[in-house]
C-alpha atoms as a PDB file:
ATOM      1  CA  UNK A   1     179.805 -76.157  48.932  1.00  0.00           C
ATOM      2  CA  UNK A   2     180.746 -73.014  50.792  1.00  0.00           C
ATOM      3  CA  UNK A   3     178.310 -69.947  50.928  1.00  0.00           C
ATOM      4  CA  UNK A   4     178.164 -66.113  51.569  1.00  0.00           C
ATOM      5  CA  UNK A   5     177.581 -65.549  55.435  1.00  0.00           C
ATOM      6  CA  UNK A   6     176.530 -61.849  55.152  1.00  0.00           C
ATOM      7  CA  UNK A   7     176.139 -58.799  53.645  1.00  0.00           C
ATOM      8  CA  UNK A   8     174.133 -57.877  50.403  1.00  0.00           C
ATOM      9  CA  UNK A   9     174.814 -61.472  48.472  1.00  0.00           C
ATOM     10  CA  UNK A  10     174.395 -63.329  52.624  1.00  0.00           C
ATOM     11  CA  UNK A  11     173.353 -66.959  51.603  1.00  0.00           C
ATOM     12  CA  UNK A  12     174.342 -67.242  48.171  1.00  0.00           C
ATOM     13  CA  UNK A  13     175.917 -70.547  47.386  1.00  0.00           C
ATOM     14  CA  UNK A  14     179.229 -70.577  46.291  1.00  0.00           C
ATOM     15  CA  UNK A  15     181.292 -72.993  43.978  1.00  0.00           C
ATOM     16  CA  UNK A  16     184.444 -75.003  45.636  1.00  0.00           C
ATOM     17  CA  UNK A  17     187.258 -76.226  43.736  1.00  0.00           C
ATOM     18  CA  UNK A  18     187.034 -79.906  42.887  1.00  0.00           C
ATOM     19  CA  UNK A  19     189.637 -82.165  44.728  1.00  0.00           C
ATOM     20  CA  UNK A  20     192.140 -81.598  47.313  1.00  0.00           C
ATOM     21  CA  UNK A  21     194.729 -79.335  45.542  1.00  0.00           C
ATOM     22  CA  UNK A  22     192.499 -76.338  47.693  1.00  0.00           C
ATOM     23  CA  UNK A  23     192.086 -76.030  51.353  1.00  0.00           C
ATOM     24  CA  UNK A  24     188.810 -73.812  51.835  1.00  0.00           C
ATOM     25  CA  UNK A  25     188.173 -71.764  55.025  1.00  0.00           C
ATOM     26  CA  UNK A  26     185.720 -73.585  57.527  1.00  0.00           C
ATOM     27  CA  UNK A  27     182.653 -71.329  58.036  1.00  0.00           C
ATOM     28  CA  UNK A  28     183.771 -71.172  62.077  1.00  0.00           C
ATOM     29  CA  UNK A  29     187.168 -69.453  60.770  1.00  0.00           C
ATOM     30  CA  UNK A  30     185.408 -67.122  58.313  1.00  0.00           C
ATOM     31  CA  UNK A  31     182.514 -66.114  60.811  1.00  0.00           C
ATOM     32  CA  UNK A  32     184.782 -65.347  63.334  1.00  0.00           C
ATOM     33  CA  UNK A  33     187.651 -63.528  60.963  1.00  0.00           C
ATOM     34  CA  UNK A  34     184.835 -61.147  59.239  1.00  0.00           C
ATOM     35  CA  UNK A  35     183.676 -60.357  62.626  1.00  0.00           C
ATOM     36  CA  UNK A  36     186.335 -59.501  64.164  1.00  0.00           C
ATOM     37  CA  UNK A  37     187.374 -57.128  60.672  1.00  0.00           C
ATOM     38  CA  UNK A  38     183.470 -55.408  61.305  1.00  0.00           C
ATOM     39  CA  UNK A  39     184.321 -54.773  64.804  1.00  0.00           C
ATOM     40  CA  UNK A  40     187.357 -53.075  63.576  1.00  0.00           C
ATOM     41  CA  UNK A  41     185.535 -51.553  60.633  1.00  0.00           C
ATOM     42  CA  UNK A  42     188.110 -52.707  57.890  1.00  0.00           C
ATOM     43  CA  UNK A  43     185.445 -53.753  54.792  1.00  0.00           C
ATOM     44  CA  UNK A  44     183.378 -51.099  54.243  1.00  0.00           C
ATOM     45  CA  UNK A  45     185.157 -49.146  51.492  1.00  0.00           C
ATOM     46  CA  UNK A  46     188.206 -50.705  51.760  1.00  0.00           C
ATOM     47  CA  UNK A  47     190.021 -52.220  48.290  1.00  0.00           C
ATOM     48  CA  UNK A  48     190.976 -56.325  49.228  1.00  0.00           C
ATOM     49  CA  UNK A  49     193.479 -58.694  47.923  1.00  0.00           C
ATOM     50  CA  UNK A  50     193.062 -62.014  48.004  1.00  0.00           C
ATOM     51  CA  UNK A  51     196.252 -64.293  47.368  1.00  0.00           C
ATOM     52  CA  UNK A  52     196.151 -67.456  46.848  1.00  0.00           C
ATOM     53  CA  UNK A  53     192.552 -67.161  46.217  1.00  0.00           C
ATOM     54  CA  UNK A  54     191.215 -70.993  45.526  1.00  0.00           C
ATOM     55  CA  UNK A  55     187.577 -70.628  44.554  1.00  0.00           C
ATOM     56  CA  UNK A  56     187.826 -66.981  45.886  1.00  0.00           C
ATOM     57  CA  UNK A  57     185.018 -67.291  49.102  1.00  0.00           C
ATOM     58  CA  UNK A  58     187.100 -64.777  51.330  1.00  0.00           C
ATOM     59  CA  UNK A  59     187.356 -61.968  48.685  1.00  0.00           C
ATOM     60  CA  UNK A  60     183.773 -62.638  47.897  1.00  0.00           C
ATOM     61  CA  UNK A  61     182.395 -62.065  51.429  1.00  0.00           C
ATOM     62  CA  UNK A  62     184.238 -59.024  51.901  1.00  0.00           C
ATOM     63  CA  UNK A  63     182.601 -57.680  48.606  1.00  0.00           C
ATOM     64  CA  UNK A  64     179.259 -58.585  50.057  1.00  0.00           C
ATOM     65  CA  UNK A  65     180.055 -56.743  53.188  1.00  0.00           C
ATOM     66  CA  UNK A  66     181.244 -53.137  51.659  1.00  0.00           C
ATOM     67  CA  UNK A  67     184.671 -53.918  50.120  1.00  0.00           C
ATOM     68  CA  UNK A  68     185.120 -51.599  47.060  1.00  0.00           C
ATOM     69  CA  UNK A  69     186.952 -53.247  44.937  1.00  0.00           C
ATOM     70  CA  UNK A  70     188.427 -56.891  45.572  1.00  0.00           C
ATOM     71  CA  UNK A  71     190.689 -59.003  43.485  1.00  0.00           C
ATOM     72  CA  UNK A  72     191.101 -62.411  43.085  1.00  0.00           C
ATOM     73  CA  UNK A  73     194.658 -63.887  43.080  1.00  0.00           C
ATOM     74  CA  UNK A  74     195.299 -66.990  41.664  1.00  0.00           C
ATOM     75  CA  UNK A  75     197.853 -69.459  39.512  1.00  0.00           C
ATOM     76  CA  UNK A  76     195.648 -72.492  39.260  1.00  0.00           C
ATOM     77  CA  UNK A  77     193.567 -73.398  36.230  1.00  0.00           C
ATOM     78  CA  UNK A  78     190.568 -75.272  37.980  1.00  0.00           C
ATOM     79  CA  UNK A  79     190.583 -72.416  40.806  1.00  0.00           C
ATOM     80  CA  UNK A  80     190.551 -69.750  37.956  1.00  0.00           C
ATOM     81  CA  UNK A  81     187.322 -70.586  36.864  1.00  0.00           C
ATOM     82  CA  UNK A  82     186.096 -71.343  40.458  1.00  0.00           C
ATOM     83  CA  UNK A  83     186.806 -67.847  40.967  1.00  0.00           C
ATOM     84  CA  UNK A  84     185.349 -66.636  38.223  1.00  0.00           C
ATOM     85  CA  UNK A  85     181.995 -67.922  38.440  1.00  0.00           C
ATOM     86  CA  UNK A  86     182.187 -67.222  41.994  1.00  0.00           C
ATOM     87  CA  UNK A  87     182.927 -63.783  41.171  1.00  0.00           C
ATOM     88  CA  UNK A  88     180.394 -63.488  38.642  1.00  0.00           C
ATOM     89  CA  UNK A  89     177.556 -64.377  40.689  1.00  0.00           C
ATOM     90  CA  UNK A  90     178.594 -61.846  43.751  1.00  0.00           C
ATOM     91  CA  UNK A  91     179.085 -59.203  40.931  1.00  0.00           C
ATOM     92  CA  UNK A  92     175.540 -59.822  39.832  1.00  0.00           C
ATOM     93  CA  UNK A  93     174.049 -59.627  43.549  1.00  0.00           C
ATOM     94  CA  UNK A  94     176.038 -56.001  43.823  1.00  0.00           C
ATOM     95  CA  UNK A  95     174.968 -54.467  40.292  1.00  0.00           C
ATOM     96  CA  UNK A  96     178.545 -54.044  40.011  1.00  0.00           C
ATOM     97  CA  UNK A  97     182.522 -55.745  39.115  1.00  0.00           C
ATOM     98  CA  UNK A  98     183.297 -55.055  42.292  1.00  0.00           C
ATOM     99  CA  UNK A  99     185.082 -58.251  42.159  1.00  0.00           C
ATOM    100  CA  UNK A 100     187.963 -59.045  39.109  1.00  0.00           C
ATOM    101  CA  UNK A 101     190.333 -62.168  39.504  1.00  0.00           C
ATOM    102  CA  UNK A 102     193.948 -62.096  38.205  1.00  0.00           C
ATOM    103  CA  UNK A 103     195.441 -65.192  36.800  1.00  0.00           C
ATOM    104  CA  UNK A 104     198.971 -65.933  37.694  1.00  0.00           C
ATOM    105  CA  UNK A 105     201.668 -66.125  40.746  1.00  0.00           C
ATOM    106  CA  UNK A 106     201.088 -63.989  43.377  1.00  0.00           C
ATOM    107  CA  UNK A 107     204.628 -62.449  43.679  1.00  0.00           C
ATOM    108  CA  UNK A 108     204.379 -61.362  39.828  1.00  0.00           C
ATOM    109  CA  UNK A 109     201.058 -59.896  40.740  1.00  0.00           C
ATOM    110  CA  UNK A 110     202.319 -57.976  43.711  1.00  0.00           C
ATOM    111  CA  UNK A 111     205.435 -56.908  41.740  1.00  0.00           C
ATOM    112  CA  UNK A 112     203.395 -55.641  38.995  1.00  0.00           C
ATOM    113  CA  UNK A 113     201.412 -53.555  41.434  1.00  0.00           C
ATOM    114  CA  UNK A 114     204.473 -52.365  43.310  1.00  0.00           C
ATOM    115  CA  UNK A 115     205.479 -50.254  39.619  1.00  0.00           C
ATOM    116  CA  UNK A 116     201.113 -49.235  39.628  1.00  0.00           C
ATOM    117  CA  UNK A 117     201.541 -47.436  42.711  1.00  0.00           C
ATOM    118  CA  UNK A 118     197.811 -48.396  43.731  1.00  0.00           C
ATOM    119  CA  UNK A 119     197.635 -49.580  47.608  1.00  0.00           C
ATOM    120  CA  UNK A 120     195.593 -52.005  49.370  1.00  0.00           C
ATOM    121  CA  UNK A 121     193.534 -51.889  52.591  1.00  0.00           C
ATOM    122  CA  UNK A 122     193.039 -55.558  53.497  1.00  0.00           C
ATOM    123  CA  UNK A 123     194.853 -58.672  52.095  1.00  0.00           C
ATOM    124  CA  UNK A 124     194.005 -62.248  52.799  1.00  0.00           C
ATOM    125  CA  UNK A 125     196.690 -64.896  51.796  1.00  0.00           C
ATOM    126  CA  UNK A 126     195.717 -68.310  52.222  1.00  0.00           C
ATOM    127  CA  UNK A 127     198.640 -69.955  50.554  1.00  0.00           C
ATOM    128  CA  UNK A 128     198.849 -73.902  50.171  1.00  0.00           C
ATOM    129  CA  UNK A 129     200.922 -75.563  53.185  1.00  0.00           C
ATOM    130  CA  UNK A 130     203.652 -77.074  51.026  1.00  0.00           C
ATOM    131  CA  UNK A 131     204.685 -73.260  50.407  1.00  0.00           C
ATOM    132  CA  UNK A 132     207.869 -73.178  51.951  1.00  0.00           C
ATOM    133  CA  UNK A 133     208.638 -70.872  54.785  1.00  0.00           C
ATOM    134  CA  UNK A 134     211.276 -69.173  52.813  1.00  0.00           C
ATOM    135  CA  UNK A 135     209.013 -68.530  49.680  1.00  0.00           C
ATOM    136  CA  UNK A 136     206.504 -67.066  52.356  1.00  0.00           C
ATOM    137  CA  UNK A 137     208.595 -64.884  53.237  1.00  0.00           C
ATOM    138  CA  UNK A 138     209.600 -63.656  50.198  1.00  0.00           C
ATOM    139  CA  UNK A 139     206.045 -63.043  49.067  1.00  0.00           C
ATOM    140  CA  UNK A 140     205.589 -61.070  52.157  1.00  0.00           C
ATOM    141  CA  UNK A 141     208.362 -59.209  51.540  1.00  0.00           C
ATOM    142  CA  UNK A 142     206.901 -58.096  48.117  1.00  0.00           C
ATOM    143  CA  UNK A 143     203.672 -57.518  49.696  1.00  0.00           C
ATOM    144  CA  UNK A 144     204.920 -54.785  51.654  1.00  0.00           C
ATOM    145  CA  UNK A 145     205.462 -52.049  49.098  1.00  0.00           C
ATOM    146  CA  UNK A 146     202.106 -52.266  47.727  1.00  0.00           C
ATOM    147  CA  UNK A 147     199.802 -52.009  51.550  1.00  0.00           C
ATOM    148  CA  UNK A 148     198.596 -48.604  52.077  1.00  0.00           C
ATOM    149  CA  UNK A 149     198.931 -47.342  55.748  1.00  0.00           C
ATOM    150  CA  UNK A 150     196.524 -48.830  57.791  1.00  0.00           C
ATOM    151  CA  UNK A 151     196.537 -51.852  56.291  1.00  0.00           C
ATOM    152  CA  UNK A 152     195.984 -55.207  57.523  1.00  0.00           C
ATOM    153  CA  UNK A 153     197.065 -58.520  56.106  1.00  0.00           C
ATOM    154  CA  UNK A 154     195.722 -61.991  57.032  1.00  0.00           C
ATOM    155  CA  UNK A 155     197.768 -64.695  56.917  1.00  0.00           C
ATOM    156  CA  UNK A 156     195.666 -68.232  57.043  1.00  0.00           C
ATOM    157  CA  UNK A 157     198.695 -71.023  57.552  1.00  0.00           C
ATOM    158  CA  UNK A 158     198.511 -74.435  59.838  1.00  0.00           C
ATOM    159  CA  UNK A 159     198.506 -74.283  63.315  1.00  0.00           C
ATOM    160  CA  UNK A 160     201.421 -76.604  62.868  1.00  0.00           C
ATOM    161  CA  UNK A 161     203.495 -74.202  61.089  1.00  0.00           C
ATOM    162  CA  UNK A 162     206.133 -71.988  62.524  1.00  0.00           C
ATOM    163  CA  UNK A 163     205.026 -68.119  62.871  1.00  0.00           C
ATOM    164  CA  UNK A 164     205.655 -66.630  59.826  1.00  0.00           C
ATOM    165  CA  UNK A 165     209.177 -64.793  58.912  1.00  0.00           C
ATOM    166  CA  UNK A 166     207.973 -61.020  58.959  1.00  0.00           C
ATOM    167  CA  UNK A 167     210.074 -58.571  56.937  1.00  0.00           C
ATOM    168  CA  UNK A 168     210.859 -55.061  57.551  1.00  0.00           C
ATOM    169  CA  UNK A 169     207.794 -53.217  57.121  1.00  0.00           C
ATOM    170  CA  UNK A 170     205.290 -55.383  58.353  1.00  0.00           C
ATOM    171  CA  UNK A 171     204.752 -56.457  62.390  1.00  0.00           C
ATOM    172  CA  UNK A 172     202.685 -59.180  63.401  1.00  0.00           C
ATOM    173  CA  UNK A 173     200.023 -57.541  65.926  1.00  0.00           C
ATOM    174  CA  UNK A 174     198.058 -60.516  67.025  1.00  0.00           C
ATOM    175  CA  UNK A 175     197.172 -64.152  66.128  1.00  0.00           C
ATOM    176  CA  UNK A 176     193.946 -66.802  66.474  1.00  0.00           C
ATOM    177  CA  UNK A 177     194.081 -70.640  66.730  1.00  0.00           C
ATOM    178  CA  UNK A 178     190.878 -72.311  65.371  1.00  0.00           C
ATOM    179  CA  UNK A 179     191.831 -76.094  65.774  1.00  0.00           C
ATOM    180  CA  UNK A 180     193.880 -76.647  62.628  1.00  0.00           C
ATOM    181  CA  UNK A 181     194.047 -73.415  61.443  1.00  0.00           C
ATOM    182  CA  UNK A 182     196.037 -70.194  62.598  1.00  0.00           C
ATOM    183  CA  UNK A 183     195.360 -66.537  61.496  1.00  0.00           C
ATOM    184  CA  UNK A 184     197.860 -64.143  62.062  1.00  0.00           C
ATOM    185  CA  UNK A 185     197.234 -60.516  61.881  1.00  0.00           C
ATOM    186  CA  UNK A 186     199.938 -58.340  60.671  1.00  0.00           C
ATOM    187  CA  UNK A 187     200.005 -54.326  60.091  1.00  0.00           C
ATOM    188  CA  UNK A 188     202.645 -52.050  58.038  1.00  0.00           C
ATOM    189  CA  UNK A 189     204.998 -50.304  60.112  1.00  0.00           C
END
């Protein structure tokens, strides 16, 4: 079971997904990825995606460290309600709904919010590894029109996995290896 590092809901125990259809973030990734977004001052205030959301533990931690407003992204049924009790209990902890999860795919999410107009801050995407390189780079694609400037996405993949196709629009700035896992950094342009 994974858990809250910091911020107003720190230690609170969070629900996993049962089985191996999610791949949750290791603690050593998540300490070290929220630290480095402190240092850089990109939660407090800021409104979060998080695609490909599983039980939802990086949307939740940037709730309980200032985001102000996250949302949950995610198709599958046993990680919907992962999320949403996940949700519920760091929505409790902040007197607020900071937190909302949105069922379905992510591109139909990020086309819907293309036509809103609304932009986002931060975005984590943590999407499974069978995603193929060219549906990655789609998503990207339509995850361009909806980042406000500033922005910075996340992208969690396998170290084993090519770097990511970027579109126009977005420019990866930097990248992390953490044993199996790879973060790259990427800003709108």
């Amino acid at each position: 079971m994974g858990r809250i590092i910091a911020g107003v809901a720190g230690g609170l125990g969070l629900k996993s997904v049962p089985g191996d259809a999610t791949r949750p973030t290791t603690d050593r990734v998540k300490e070290a990825l929220f630290s480095r977004l402190e240092s850089r001052d990109e939660l407090e205030g800021s409104r979060v995606l998080d695609l490909y959301a599983g039980s939802g533990a990086l949307g939740v931690e940037a709730a309980s460290r200032g985001a102000r407003a996250v949302v949950l992204v995610e198709q599958a049924p046993k990680a919907i309600g992962i999320c949403q009790a996940n949700a519920a209990l760091v929505n409790k902890q902040l007197r607020s709904d900071a937190v909302l999860v949105r069922r379905g795919a992510v591109n139909s999410f990020l086309a819907a919010e293309e036509e809103s107009g609304r932009g986002w801050d931060l975005v984590f995407m943590d999407p499974p590894y069978p995603l193929t390189e060219s549906e990655l780079a789609a998503t990207l694609q339509a995850l361009v029109p909806v980042l406000d400037d500033g922005a910075l996405v996340v992208l969690e993949r396998s170290s084993r996995s090519p770097e990511p196709t970027w579109p126009d629009g977005l420019e990866a700035v930097s990248s992390k290896k953490y044993g199996e896992t790879i973060l790259w950094f990427a800003e709108p342009i």
